[in-house]
N, C-alpha and C. Protein backbone atom coordinates (compact mmCIF):
# COMPACT_ATOMS: atom_id res chain seq x y z
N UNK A 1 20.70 9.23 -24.38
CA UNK A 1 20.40 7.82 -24.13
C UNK A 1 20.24 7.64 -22.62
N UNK A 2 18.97 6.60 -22.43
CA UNK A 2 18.97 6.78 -20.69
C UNK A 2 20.35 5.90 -20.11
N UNK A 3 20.37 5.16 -18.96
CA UNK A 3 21.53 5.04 -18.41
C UNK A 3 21.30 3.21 -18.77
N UNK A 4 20.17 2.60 -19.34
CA UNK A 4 20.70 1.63 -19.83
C UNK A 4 19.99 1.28 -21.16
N UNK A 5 20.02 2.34 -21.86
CA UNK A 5 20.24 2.25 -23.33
C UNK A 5 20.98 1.40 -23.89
N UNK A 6 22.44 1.35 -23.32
CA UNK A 6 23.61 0.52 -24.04
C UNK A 6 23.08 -0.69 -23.83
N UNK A 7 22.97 -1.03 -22.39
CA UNK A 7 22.52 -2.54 -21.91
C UNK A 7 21.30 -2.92 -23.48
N UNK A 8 20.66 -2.16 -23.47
CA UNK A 8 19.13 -2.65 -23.65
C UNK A 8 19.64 -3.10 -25.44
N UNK A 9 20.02 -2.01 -25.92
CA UNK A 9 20.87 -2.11 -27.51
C UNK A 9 21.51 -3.10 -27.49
N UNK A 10 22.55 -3.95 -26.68
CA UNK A 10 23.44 -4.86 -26.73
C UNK A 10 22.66 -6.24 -26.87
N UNK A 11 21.77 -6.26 -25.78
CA UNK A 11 21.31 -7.25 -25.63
C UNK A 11 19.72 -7.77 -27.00
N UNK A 12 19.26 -6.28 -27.27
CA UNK A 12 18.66 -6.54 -28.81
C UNK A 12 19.06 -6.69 -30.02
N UNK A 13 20.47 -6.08 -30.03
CA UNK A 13 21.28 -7.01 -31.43
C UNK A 13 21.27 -8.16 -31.32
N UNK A 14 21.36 -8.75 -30.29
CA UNK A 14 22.06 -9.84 -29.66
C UNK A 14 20.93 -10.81 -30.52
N UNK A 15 19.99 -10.59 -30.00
CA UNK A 15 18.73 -11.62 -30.06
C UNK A 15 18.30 -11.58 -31.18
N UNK A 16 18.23 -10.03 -31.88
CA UNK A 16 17.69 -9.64 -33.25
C UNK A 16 18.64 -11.19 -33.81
N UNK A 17 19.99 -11.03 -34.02
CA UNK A 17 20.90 -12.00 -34.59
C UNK A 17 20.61 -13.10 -34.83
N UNK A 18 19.57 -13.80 -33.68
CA UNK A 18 19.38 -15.12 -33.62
C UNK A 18 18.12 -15.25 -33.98
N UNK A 19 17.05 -14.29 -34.51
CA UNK A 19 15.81 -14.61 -34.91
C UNK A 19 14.79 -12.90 -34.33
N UNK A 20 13.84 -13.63 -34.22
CA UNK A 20 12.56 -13.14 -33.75
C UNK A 20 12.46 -12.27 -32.48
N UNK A 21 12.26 -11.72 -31.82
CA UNK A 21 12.46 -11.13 -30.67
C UNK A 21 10.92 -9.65 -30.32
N UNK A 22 10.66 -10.12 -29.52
CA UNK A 22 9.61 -9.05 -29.10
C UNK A 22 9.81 -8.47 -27.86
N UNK A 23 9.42 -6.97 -28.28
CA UNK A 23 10.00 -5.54 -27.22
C UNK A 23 8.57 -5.71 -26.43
N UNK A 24 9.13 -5.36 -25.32
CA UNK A 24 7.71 -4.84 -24.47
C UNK A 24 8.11 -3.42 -23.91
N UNK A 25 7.00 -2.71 -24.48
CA UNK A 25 7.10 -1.41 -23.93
C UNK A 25 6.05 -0.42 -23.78
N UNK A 26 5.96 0.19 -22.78
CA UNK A 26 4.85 1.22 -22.54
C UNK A 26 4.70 2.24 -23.30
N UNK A 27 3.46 2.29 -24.50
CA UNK A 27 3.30 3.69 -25.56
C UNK A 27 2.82 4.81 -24.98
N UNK A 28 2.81 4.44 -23.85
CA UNK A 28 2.32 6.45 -23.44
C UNK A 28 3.37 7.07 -22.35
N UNK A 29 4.63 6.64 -22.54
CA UNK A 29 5.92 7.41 -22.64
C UNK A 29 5.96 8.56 -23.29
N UNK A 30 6.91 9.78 -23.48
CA UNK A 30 7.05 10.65 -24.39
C UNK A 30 7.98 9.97 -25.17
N UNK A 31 8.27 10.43 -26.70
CA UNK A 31 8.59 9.80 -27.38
C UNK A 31 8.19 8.67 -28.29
N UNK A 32 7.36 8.09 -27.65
CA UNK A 32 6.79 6.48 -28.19
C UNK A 32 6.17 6.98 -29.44
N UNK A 33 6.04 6.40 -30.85
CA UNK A 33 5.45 6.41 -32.01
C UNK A 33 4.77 5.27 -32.48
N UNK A 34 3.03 4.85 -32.15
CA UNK A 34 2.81 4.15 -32.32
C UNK A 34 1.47 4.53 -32.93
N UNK A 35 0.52 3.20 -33.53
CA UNK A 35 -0.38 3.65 -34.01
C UNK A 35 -1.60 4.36 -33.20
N UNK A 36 -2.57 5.28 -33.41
CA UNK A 36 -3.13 5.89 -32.41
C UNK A 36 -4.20 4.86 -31.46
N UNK A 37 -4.32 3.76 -32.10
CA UNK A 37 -5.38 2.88 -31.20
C UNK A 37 -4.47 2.15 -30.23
N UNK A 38 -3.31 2.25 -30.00
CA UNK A 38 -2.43 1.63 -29.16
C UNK A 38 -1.65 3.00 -28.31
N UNK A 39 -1.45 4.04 -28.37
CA UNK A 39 -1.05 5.10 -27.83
C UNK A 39 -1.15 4.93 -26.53
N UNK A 40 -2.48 4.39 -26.02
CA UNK A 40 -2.78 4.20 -24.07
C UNK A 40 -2.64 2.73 -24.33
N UNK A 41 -1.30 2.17 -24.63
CA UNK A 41 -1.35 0.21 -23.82
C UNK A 41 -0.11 0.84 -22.83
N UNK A 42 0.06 0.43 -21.79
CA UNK A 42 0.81 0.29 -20.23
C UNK A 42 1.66 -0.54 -21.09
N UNK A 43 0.96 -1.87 -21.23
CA UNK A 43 2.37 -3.29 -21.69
C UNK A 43 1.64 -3.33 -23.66
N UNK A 44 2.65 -3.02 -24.02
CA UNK A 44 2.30 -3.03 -25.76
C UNK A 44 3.90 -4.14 -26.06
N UNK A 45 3.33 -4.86 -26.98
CA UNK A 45 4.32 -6.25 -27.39
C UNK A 45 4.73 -6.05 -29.07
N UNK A 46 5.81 -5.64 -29.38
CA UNK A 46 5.75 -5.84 -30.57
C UNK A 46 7.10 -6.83 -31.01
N UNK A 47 6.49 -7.27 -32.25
CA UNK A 47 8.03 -8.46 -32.93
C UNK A 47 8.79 -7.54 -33.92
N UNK A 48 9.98 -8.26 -33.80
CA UNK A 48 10.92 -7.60 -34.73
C UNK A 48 11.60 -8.19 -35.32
N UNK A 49 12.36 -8.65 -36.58
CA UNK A 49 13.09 -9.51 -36.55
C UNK A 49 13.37 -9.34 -38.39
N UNK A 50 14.23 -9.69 -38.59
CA UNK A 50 15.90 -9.36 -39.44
C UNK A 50 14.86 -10.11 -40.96
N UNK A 51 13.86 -11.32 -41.04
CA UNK A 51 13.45 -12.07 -41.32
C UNK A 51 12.22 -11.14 -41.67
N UNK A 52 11.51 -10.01 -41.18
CA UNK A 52 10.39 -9.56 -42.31
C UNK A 52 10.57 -8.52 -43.31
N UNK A 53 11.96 -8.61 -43.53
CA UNK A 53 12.61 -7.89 -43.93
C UNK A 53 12.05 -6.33 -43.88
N UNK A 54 12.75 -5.41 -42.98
CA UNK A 54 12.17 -4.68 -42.73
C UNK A 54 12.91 -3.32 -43.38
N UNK A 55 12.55 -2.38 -44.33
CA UNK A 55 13.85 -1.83 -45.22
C UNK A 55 13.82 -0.75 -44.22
N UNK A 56 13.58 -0.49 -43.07
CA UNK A 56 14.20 1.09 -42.20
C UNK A 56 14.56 0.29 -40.66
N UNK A 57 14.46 -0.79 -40.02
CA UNK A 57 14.97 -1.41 -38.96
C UNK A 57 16.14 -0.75 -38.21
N UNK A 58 15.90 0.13 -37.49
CA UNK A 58 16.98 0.92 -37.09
C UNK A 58 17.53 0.81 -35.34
N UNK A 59 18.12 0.20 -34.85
CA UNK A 59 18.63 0.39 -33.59
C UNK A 59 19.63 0.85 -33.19
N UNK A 60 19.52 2.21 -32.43
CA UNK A 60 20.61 3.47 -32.52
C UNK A 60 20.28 4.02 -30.88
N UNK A 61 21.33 4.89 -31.04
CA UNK A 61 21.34 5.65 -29.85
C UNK A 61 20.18 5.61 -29.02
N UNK A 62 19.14 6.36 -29.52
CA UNK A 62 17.85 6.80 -28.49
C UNK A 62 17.05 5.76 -28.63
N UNK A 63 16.78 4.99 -29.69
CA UNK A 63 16.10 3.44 -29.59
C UNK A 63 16.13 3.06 -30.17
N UNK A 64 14.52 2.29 -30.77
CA UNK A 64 14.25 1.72 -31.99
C UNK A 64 13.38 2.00 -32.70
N UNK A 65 13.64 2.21 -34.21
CA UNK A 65 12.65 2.96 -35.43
C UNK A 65 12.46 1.92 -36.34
N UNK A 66 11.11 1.33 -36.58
CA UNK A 66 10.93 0.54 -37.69
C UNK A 66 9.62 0.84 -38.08
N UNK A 67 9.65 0.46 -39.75
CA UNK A 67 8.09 0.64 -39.92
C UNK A 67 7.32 -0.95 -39.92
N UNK A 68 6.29 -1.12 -39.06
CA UNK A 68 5.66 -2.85 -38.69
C UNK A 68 4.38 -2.38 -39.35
N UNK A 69 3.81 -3.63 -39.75
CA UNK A 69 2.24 -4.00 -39.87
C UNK A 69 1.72 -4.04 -39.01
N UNK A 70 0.00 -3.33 -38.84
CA UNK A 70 -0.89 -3.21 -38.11
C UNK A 70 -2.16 -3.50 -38.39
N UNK A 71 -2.37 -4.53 -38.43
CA UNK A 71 -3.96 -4.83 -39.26
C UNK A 71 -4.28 -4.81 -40.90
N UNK A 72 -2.63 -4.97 -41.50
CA UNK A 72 -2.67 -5.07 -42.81
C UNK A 72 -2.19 -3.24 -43.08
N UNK A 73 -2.07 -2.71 -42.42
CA UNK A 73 -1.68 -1.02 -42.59
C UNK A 73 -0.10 -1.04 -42.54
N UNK A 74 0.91 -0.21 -42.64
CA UNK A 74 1.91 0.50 -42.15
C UNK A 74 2.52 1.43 -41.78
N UNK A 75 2.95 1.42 -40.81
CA UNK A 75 3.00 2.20 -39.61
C UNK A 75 4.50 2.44 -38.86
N UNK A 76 5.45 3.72 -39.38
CA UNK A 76 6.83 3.62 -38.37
C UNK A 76 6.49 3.53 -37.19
N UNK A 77 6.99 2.74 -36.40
CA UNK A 77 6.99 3.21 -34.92
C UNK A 77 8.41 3.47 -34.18
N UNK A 78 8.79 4.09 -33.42
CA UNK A 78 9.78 4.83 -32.71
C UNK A 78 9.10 4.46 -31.10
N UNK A 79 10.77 3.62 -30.60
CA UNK A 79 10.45 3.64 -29.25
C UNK A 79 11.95 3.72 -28.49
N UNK A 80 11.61 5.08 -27.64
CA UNK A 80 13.04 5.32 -26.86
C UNK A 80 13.36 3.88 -25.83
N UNK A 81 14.70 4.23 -25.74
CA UNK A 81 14.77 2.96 -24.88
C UNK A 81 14.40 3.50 -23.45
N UNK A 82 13.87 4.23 -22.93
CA UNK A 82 13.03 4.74 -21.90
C UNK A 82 12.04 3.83 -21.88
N UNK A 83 11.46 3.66 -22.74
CA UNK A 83 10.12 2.92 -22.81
C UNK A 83 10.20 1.49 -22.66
N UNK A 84 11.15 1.41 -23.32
CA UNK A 84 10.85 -0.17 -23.62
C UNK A 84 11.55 -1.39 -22.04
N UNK A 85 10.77 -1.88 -21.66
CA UNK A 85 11.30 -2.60 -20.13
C UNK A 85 11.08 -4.29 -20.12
N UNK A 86 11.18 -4.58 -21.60
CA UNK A 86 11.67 -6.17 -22.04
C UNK A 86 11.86 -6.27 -22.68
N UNK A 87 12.99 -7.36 -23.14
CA UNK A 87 12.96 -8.36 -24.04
C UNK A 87 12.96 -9.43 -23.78
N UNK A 88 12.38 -10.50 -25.28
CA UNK A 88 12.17 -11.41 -25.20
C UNK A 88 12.37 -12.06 -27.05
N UNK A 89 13.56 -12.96 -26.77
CA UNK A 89 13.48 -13.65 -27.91
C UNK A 89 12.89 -14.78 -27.78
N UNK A 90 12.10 -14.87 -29.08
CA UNK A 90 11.30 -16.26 -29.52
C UNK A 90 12.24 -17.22 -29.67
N UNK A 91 13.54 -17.55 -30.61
CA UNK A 91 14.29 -18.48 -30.54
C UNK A 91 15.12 -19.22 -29.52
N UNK A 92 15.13 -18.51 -28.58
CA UNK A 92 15.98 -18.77 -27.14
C UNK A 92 15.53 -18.57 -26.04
N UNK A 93 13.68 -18.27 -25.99
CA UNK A 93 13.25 -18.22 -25.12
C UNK A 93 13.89 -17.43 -23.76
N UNK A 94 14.66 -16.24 -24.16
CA UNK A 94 15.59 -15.67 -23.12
C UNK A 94 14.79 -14.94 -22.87
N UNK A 95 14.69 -14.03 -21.51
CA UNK A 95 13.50 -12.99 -21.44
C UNK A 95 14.72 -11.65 -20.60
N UNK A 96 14.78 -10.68 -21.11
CA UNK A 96 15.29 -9.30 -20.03
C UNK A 96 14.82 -8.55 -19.58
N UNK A 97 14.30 -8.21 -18.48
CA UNK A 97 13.32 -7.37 -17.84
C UNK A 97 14.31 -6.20 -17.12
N UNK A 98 13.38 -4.96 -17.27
CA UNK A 98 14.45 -4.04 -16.86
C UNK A 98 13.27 -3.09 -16.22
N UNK A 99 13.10 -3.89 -14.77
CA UNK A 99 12.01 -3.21 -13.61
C UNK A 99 11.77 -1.89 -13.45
N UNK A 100 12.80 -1.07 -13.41
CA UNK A 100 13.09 0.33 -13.19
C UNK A 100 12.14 1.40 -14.26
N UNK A 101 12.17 0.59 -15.49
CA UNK A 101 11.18 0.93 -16.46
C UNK A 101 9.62 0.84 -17.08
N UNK A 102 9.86 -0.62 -15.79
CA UNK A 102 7.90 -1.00 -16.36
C UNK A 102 7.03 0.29 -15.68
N UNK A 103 5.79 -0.11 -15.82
CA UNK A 103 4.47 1.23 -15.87
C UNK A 103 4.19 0.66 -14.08
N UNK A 104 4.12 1.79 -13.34
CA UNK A 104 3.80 1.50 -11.75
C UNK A 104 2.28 0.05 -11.91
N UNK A 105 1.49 0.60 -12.52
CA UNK A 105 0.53 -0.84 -13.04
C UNK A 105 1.34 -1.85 -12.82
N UNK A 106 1.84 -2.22 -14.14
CA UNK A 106 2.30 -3.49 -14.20
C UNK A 106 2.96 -4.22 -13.34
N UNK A 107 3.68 -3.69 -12.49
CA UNK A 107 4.39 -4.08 -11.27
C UNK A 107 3.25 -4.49 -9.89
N UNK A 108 2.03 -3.06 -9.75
CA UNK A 108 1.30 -3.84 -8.93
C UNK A 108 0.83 -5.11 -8.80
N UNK A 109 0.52 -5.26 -10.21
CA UNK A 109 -0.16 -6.50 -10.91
C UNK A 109 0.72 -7.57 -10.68
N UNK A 110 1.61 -7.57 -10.53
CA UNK A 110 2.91 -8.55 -10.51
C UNK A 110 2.85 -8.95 -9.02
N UNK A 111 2.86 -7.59 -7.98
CA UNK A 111 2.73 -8.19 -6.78
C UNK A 111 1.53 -8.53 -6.22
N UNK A 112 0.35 -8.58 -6.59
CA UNK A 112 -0.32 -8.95 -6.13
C UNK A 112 -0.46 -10.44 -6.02
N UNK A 113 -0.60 -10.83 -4.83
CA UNK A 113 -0.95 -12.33 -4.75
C UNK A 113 -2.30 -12.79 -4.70
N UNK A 114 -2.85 -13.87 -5.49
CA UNK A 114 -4.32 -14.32 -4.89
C UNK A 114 -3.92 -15.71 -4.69
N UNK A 115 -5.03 -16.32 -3.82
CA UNK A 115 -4.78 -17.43 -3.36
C UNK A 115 -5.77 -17.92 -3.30
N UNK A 116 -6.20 -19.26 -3.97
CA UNK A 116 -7.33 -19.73 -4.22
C UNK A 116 -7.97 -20.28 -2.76
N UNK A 117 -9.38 -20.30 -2.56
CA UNK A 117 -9.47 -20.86 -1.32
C UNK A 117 -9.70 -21.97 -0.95
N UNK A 118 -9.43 -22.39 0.08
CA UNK A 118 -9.46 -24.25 0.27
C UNK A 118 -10.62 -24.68 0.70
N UNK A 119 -10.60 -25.86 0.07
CA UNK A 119 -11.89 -26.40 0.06
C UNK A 119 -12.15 -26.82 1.28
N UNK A 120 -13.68 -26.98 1.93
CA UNK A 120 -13.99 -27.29 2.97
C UNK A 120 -13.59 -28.68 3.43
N UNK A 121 -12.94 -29.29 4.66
CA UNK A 121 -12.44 -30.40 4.86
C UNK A 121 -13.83 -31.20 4.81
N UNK A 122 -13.34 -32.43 3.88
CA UNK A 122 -14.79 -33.68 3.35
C UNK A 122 -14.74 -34.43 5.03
N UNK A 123 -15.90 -34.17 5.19
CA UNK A 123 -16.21 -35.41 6.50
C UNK A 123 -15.55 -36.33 6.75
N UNK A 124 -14.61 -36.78 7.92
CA UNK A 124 -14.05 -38.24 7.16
C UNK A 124 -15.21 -39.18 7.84
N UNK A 125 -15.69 -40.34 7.25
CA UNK A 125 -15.57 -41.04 7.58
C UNK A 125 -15.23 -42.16 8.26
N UNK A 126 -15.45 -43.49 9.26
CA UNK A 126 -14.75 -44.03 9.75
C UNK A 126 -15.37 -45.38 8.77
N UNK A 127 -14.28 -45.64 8.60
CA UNK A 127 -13.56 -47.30 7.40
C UNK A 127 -14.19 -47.99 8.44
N UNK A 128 -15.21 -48.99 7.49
CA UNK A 128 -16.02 -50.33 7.90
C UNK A 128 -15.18 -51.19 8.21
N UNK A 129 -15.96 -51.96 8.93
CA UNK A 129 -14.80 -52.40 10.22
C UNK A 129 -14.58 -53.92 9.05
N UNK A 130 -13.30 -54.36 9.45
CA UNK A 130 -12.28 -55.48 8.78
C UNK A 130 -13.40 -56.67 7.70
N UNK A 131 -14.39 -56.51 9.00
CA UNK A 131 -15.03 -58.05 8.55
C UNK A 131 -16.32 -57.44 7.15
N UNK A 132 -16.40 -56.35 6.75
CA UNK A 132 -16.99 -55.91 6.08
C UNK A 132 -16.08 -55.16 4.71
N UNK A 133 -14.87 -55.49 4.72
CA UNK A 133 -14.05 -54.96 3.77
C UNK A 133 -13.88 -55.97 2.86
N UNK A 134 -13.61 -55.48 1.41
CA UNK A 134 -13.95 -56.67 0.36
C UNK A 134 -12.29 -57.05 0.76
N UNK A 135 -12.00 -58.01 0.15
CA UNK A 135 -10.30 -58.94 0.86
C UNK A 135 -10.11 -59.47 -0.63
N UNK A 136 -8.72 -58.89 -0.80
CA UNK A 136 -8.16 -59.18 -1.85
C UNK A 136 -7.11 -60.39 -1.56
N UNK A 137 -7.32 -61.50 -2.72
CA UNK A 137 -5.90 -62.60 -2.33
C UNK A 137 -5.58 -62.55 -3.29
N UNK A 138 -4.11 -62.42 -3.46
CA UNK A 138 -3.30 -62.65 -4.08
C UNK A 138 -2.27 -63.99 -3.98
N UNK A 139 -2.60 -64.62 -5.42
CA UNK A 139 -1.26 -65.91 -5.54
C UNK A 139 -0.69 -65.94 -6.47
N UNK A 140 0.62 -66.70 -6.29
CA UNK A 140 1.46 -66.84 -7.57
C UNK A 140 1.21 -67.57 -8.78
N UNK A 141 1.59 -66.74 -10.34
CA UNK A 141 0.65 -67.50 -11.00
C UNK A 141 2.21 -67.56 -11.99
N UNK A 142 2.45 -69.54 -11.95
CA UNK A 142 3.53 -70.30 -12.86
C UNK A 142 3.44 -69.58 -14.11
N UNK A 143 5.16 -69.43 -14.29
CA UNK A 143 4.97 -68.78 -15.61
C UNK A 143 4.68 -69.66 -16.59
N UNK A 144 3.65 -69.06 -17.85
CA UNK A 144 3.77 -70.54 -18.95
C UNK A 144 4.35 -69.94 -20.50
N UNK A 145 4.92 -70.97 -20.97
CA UNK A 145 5.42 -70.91 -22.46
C UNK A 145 4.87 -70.48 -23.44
N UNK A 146 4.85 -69.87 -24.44
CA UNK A 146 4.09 -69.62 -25.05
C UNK A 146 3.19 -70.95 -25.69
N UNK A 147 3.57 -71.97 -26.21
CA UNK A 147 3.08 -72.95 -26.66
C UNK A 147 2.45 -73.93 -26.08
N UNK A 148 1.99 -73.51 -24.62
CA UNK A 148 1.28 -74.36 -23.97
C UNK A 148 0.01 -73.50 -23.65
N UNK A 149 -1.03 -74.27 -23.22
CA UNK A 149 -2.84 -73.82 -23.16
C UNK A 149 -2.61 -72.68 -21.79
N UNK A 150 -3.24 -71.87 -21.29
CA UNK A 150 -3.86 -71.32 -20.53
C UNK A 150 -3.70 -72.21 -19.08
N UNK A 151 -3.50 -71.57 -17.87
CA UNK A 151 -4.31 -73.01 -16.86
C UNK A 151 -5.19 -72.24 -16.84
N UNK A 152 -6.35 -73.36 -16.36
CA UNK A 152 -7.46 -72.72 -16.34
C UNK A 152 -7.63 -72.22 -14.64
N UNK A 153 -8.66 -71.69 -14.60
CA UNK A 153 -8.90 -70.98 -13.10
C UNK A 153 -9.60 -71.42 -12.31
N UNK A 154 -9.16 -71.01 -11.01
CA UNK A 154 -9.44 -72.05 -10.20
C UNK A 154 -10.06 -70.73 -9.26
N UNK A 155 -11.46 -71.19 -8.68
CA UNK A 155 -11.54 -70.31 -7.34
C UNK A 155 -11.13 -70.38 -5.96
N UNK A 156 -10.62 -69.15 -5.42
CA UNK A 156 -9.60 -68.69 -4.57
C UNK A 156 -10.67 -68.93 -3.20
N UNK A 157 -10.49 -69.28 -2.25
CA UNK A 157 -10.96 -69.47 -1.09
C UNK A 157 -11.10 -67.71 -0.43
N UNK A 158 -12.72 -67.79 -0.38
CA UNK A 158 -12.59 -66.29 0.35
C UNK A 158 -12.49 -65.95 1.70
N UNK A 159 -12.72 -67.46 2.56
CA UNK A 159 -12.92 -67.34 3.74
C UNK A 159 -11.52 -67.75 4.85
N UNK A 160 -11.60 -67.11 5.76
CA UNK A 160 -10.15 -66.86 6.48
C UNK A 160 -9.29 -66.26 5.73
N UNK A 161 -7.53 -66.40 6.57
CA UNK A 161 -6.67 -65.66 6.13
C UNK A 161 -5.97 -66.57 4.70
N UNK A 162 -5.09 -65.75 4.48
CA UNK A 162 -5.10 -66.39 3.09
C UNK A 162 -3.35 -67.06 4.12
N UNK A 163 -3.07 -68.32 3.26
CA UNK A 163 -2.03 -68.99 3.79
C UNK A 163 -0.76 -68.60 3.71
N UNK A 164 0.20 -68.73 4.29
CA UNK A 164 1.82 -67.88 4.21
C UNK A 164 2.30 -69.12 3.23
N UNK A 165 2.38 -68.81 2.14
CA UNK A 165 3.39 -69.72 1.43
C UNK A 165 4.85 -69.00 1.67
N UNK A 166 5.67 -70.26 1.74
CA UNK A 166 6.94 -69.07 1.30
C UNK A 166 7.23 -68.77 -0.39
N UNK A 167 7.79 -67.83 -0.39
CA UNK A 167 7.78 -67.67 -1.92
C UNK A 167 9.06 -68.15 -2.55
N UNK A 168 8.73 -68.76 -3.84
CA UNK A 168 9.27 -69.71 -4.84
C UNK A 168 10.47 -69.18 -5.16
N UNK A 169 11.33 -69.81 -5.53
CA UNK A 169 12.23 -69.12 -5.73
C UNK A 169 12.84 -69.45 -7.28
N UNK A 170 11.95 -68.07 -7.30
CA UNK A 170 12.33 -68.10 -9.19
C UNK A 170 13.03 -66.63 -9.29
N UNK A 171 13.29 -66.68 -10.91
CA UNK A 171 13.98 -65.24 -11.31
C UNK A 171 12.94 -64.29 -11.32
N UNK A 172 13.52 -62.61 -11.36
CA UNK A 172 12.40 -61.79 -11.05
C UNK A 172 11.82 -61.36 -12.82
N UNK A 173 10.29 -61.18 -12.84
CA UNK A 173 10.34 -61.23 -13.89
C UNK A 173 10.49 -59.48 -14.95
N UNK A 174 10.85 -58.18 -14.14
CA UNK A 174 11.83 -57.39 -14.42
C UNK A 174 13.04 -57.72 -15.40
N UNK A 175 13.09 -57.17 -16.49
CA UNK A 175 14.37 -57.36 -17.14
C UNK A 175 15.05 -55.74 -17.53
N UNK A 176 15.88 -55.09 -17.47
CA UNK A 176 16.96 -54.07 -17.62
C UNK A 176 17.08 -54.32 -19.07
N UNK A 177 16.35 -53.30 -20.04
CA UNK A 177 16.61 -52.90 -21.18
C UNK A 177 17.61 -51.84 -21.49
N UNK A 178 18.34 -51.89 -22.42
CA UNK A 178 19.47 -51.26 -22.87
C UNK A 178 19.52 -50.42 -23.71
């Protein structure tokens, strides 16, 4: 058994227990038993779980032996725990990565950074001067009852500043739901 076999076993009962769980592991390890059109995947994903009822599901010393479906075929596969450098259960969304084991690939891939490039700064503009800006007024509009008409509307004076009323002093109309 490699030196974290135990780790890797503990933590796949673990998850097996609670559902669904998929191994990630590199099939062109020695050891690996997989079908031959998957033999060269770097990152190969397979599910496992207590629930497809699987009658040889074996997790032991050197790894894991089960026979899975492959396109409607079946197929044992055998994977040392050498190989395998995740887990990940579906029910708990937990993920264990065990770096030391992924494929030199996959790790490049990991560090590589790209960085999208920035867009060319938009021209600014200079904002039309005051007397050419549309002017919003705002006034206070009385609250009404339900059982009374509409007021009707009145047009707002567009020209000059709009007047400092002081403001009314009513309740705010915010209320704190519970």
């Amino acid at each position: 058994m490699d030196k974290k076999g135990p780790e890797k076993k503990a933590r796949l009962l673990a998850a097996l227990d609670k559902g669904m769980v998929m191994i990630h592991l590199d099939a062109r390890r020695p050891g690996v038993l997989v079908p031959s059109s998957l033999r060269n995947e770097a990152h190969l994903r397979l599910n496992l779980s207590y629930r497809f009822d699987p009658p040889d599901l074996t997790v032991g010393e050197w790894g894991v032996r089960c026979t899975l479906s492959f396109s409607g075929s079946r197929f044992t596969v055998a994977v040392p725990w050498s190989a395998l450098f995740a887990i990940t259960s579906h029910v708990t969304k937990e993920f264990w990565m065990y770096p030391d084991d992924m494929p030199p690939e996959l790790i490049q891939q990991t560090m590589v950074t790209t960085k999208a490039p920035m867009p060319e700064p938009v021209a600014q503009q200079a904002a039309p001067p005051a007397e050419q800006r549309p002017r919003a007024v705002l006034r206070e509009v009385a609250r009404q009852e339900p059982h009374e008409e509409p007021p009707v509307a009145t047009p707002v004076e567009s020209e000059g500043p709009p007047k400092d009323e002081p403001p009314s002093p009513r309740r705010g109309h915010l209320r704190l739901v519970k």
